[in-house]
Protein backbone atom coordinates (compact mmCIF):
# COMPACT_ATOMS: atom_id res chain seq x y z
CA UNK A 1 19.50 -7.91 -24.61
CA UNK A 2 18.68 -6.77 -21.03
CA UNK A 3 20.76 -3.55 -20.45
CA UNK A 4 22.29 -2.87 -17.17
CA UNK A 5 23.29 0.15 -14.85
CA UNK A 6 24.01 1.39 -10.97
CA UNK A 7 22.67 3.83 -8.63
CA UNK A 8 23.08 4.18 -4.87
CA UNK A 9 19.80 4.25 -3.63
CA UNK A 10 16.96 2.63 -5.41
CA UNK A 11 13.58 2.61 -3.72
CA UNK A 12 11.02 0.06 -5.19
CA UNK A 13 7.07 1.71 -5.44
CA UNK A 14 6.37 5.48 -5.52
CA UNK A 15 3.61 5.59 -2.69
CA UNK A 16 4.15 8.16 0.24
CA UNK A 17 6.88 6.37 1.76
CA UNK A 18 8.80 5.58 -1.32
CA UNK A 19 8.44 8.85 -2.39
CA UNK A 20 9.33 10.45 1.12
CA UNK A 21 12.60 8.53 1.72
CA UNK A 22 13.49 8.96 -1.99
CA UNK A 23 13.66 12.89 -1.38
CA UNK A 24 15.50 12.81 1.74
CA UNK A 25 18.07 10.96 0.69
CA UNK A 26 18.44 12.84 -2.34
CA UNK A 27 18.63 16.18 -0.29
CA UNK A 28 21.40 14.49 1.54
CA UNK A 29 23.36 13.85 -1.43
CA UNK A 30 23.88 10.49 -1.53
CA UNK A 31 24.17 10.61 -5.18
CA UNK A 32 21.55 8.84 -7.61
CA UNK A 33 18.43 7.86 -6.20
CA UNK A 34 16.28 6.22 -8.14
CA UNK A 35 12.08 5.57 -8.00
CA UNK A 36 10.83 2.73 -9.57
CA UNK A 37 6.80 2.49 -9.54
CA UNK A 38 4.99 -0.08 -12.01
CA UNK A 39 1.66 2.13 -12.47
CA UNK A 40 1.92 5.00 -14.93
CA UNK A 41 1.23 7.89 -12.26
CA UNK A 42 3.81 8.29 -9.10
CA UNK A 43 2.21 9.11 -6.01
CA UNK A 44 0.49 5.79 -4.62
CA UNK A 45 -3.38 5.58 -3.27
CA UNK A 46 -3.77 9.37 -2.38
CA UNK A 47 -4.01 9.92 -6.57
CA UNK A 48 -7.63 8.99 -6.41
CA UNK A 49 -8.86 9.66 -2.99
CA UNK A 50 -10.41 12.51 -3.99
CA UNK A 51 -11.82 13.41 -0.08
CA UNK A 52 -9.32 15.78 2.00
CA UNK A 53 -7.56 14.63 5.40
CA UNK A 54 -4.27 14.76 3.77
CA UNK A 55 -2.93 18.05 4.73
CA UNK A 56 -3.14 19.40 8.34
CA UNK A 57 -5.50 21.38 10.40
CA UNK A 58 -4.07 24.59 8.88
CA UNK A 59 -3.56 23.48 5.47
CA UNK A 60 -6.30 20.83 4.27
CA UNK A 61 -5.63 18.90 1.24
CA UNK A 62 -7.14 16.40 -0.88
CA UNK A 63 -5.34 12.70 -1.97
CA UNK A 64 -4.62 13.97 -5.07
CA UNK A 65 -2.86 17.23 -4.30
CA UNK A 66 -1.06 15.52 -1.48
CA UNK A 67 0.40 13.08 -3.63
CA UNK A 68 1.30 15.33 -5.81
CA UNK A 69 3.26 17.47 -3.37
CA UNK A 70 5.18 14.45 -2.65
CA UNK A 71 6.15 13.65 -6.02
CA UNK A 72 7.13 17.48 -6.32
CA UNK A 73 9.18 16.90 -3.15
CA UNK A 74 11.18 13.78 -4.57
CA UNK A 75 12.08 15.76 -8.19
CA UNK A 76 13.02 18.89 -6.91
CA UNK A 77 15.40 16.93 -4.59
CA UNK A 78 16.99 15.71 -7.16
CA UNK A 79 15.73 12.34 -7.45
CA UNK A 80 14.44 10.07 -10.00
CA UNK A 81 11.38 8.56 -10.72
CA UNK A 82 10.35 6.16 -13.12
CA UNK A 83 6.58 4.74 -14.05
CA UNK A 84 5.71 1.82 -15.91
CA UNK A 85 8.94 0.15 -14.74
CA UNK A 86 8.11 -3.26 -12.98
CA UNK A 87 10.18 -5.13 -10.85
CA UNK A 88 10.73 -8.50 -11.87
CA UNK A 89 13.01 -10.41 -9.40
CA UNK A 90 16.46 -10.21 -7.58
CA UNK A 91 19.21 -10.03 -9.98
CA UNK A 92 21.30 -12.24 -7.56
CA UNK A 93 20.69 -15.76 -6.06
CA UNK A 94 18.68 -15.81 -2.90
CA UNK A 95 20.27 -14.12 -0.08
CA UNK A 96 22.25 -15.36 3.45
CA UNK A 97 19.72 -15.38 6.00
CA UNK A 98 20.64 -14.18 9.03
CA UNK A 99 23.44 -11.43 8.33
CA UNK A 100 20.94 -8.47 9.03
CA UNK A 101 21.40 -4.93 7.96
CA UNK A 102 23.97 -4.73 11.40
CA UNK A 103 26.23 -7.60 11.68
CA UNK A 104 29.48 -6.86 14.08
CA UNK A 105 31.34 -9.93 13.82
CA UNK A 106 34.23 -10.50 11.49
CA UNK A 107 32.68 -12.68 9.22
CA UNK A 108 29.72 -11.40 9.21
CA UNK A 109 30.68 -8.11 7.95
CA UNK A 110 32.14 -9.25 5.15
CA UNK A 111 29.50 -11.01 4.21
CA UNK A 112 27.45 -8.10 4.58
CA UNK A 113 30.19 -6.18 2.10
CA UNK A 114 29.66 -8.77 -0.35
CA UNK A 115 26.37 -8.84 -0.73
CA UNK A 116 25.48 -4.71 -0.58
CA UNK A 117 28.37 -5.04 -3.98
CA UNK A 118 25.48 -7.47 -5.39
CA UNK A 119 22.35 -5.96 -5.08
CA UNK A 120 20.74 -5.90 -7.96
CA UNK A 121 16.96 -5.93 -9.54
CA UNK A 122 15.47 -7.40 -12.65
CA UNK A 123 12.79 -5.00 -14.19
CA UNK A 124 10.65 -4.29 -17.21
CA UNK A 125 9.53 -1.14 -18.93
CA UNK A 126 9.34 0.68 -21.98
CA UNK A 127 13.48 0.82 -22.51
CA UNK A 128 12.67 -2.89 -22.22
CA UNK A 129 14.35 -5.49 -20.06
CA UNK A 130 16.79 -4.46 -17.21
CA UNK A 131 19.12 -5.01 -14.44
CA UNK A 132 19.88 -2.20 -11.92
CA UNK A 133 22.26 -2.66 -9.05
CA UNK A 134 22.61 -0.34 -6.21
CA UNK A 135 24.67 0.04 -2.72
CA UNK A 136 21.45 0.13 -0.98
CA UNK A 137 17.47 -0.93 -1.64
CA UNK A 138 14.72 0.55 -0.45
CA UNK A 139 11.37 -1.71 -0.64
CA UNK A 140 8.36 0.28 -0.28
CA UNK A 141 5.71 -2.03 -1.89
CA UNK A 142 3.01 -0.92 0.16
CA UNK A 143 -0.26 -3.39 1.20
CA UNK A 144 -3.60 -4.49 -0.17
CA UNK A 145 -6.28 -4.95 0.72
CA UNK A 146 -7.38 -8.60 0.63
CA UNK A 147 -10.57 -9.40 -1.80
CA UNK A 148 -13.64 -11.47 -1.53
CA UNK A 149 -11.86 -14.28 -2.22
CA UNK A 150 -9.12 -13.89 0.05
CA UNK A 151 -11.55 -13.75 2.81
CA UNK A 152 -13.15 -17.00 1.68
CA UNK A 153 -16.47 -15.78 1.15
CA UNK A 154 -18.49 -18.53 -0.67
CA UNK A 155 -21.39 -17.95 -3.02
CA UNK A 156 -21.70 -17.26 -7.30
CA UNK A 157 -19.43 -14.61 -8.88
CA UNK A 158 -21.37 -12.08 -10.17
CA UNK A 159 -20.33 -8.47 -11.54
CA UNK A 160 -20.61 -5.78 -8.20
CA UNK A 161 -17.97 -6.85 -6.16
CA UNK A 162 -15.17 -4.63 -5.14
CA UNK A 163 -12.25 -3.21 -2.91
CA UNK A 164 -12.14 -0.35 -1.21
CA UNK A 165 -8.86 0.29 -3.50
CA UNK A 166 -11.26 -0.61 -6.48
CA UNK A 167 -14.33 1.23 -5.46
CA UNK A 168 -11.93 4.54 -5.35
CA UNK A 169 -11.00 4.77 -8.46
CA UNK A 170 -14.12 3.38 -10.50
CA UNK A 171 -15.66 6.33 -8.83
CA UNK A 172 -12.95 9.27 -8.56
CA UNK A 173 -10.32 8.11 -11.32
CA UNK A 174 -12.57 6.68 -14.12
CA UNK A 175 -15.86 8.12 -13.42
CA UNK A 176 -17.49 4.59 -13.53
CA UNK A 177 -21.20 3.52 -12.12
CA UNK A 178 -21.01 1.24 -9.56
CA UNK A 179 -24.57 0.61 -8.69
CA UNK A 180 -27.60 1.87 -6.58
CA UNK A 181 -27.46 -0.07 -3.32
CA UNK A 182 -24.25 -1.07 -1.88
CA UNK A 183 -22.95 -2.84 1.61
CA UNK A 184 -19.90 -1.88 2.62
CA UNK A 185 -17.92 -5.08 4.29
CA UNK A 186 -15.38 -3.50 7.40
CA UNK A 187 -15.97 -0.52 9.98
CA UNK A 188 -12.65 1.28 9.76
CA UNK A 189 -11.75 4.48 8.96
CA UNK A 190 -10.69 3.53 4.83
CA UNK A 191 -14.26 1.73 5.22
CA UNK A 192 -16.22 4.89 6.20
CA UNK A 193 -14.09 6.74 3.03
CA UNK A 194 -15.85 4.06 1.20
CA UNK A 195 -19.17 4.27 2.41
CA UNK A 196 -18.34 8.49 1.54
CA UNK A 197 -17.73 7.82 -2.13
CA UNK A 198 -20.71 5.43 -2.28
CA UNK A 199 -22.77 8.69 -1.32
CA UNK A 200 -20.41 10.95 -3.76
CA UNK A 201 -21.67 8.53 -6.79
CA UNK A 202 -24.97 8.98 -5.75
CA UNK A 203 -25.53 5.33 -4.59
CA UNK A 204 -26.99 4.30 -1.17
CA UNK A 205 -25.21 2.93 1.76
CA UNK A 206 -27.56 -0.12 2.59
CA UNK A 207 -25.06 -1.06 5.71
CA UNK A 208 -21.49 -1.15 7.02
CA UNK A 209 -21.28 -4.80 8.11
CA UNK A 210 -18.36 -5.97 10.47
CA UNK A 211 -17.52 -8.97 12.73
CA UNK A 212 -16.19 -6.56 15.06
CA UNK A 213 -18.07 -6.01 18.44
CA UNK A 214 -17.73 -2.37 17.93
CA UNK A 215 -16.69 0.05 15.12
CA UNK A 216 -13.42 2.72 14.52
CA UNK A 217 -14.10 5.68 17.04
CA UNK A 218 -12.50 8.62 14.89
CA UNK A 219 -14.17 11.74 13.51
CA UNK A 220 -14.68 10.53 10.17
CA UNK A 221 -16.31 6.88 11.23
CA UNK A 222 -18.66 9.44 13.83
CA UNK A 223 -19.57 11.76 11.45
CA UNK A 224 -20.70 9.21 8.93
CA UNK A 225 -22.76 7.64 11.87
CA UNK A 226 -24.56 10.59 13.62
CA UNK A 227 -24.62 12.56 10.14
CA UNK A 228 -24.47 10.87 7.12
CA UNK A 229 -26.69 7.79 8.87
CA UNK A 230 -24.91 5.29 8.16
CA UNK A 231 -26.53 1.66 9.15
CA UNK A 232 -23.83 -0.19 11.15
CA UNK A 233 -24.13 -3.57 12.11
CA UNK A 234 -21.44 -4.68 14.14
CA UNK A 235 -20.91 -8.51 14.93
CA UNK A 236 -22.55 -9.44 12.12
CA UNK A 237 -20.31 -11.31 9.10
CA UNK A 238 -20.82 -11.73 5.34
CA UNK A 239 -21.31 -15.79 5.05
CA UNK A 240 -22.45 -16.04 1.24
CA UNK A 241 -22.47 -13.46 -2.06
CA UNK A 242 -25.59 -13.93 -4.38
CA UNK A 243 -26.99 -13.64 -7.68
CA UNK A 244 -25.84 -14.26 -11.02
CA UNK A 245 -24.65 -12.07 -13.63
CA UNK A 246 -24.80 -9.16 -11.23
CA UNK A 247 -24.97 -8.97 -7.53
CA UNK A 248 -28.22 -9.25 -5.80
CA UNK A 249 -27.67 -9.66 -1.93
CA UNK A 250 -25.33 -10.75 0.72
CA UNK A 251 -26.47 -13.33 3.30
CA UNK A 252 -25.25 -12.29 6.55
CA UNK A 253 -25.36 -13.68 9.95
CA UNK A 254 -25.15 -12.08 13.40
CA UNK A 255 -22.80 -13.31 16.46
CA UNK A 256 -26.24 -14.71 17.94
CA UNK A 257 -26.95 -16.93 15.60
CA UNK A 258 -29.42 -14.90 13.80
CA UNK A 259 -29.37 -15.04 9.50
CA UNK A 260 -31.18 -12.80 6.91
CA UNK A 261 -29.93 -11.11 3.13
CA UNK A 262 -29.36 -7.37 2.61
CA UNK A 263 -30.25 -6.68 -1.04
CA UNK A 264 -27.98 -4.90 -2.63
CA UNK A 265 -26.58 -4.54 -6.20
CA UNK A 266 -22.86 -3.41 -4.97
CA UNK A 267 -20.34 -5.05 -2.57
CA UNK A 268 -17.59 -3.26 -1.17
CA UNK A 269 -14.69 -5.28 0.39
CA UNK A 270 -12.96 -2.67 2.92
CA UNK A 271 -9.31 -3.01 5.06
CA UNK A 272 -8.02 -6.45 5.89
CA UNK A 273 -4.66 -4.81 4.74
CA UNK A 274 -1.96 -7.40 3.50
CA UNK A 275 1.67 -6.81 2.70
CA UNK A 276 2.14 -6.25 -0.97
CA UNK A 277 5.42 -8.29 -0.24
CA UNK A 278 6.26 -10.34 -2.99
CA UNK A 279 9.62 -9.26 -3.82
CA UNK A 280 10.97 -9.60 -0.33
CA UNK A 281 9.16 -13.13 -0.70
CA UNK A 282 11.05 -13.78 -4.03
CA UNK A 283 14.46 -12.77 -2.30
CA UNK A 284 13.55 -14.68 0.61
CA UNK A 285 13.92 -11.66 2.58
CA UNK A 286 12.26 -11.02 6.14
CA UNK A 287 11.70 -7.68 8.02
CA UNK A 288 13.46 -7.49 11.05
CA UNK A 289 11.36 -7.09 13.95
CA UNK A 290 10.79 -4.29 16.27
CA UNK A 291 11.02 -0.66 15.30
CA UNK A 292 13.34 0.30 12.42
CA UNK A 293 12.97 -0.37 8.57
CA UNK A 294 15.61 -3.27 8.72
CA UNK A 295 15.70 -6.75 7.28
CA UNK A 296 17.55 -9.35 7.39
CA UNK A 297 19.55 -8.79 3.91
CA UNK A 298 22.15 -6.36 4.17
CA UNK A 299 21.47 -2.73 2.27
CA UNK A 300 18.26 -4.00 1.66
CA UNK A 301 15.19 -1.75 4.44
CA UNK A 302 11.77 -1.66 4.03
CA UNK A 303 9.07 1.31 5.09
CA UNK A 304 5.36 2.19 4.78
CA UNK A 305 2.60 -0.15 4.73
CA UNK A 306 4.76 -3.38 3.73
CA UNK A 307 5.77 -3.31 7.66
CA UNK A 308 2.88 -2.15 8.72
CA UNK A 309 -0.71 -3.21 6.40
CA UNK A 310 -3.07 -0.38 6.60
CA UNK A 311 -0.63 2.41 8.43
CA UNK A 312 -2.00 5.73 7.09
CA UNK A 313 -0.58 7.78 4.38
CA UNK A 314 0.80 11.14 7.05
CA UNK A 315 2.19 8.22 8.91
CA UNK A 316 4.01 6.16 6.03
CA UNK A 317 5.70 9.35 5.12
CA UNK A 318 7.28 10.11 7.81
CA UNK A 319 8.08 6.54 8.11
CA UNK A 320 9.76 6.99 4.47
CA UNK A 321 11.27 10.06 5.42
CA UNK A 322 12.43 8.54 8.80
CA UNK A 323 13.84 5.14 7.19
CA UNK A 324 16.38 7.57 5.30
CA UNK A 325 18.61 7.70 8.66
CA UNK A 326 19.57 4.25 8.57
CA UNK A 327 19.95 4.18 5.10
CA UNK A 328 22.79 6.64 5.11
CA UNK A 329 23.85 5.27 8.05
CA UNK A 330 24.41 1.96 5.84
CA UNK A 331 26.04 3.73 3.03
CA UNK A 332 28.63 5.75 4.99
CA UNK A 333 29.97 2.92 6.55
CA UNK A 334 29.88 1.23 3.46
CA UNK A 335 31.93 3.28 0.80
């Protein structure tokens, strides 16, 4: 029997920006906010970056101790958060296209009254089967970042191959091996991170490889360069994966024309950030364009890297924490 109960505000993923708007609009008193994250831990990708960046100039902090300052944040606001809870569906039939989160015509403010009274999820966890309804949603699903296969990147399947997500915690979280030799596939800033825990597990960075005609310019991707000597080759792309059972080189081919294979025992499959958006996909839900964390389904507002792939954590939580303006904008004209 699937059990069902209300709360105003309930914010889908517990990442920076879920986590960020969750606590201000608890502190405004909205009434019950709820957190619903699928993975055991609150907190998002900071949990297992175990490099610093996080904090500010005056008070540096690692992923992990940032995330948990955030989840700290969100509870002693008052609001709730739940793990191993996964969001199944929309607990209502797909939505009117169209309406958006600011309708002024007669009709269509109705229709926007109707449907905030319907919102409603479908989710799974350990009290078993559920549907929660709320006046307002907050989808912060957060991105990806697409894998070898995504990218279309022929050639065997052997054992080596990872994200930059993956490579993180194998390394930080689980204290796995992940090889001797290792390319890193991108040249932005999460890529360099990558090519930093590579070093951190003792394993060598054989070379950064991107299509790009020139590499991120930050601290971190210039430090790893002058430094840490990292081999960059830039306009150069992976074309093929080899070896079987485990990894044994990448072909690669430069924008000249030029081919060759960088042995290597370890792949690492870096940004190429997609939205992790397939509950607005299920609800047939679009982000509005432009600035603002609206969508086209009344109540429902999305923040943090499900706008915007790849947007760093500082800057999804002050989206998060940002996105709670219009949502209490929604809710006090909607009693």
């Amino acid at each position: 029997m699937t059990a069902e109960r209300h709360v105003d505000v309930l914010v889908v993923g517990a990442g920076p920006a879920g986590l960020a708007a969750a606590a201000r609009l608890a502190l405004a008193g909205v009434g019950r906010v709820e957190v619903l994250e699928r993975e055991q831990e609150p907190g998002g990708v900071p949990r297992y970056c175990a490099h610093g960046g996080f904090g500010t100039w005056t008070r540096p902090l690692t992923g992990p101790a940032y995330a948990g300052l955030l989840v700290e944040a969100a509870a002693r606001a008052g609001a709730v958060v739940r793990t191993g809870v996964t969001v199944l569906d929309w607990a209502v039939s797909a939505p009117q296209r169209g309406a958006g989160n600011c309708a002024t015509s007669h009709d269509g403010a109705a229709a926007d009254t109707l449907a905030a009274e319907h919102l409603g999820l479908t989710t799974i966890g350990v009290r078993g089967p559920e549907t929660v309804t709320a006046r307002a949603v907050v989808l912060a699903t957060g991105a990806y970042e697409r894998p070898r296969a995504a990218r279309l990147v022929p050639g065997t399947r052997p054992a080596g191959i990872h994200t930059g997500g993956e490579l993180l915690q194998a390394v930080h979280r689980y204290r796995q091996p992940i090889g001797e030799r290792v390319v890193v596939v991108g040249a932005e800033d999460v890529s360099y991170v990558a090519a930093g825990t590579v070093r951190a597990a003792g394993a060598e960075v054989v070379a950064m490889v991107t299509e790009r005609p020139r590499a991120a310019g930050s601290v971190r991707a210039l430090d790893a360069r002058l430094r840490a000597r990292v081999p960059l080759l830039t306009g150069t792309a992976v074309t093929e994966i080899l070896g079987h059972g485990r990894l044994s080189g990448v072909r690669i081919r430069h924008r000249d024309g030029r081919s060759g294979v960088l042995a290597c025992d370890t792949a690492v499959f870096t940004g190429d950030f997609a939205a992790e958006d397939g509950l607005a996909r299920r609800g047939r839900i679009a982000l509005a364009a432009g600035p603002g964390p609206y969508t086209d389904r009344p109540g429902v507002f999305a923040v943090g890297g499900l706008r915007r792939p790849g947007l760093d954590v500082r800057a999804a939580t002050r989206e998060g924490a940002g996105a709670a303006g219009a949502v209490l904008e929604w809710l006090v004209s909607r009693p």
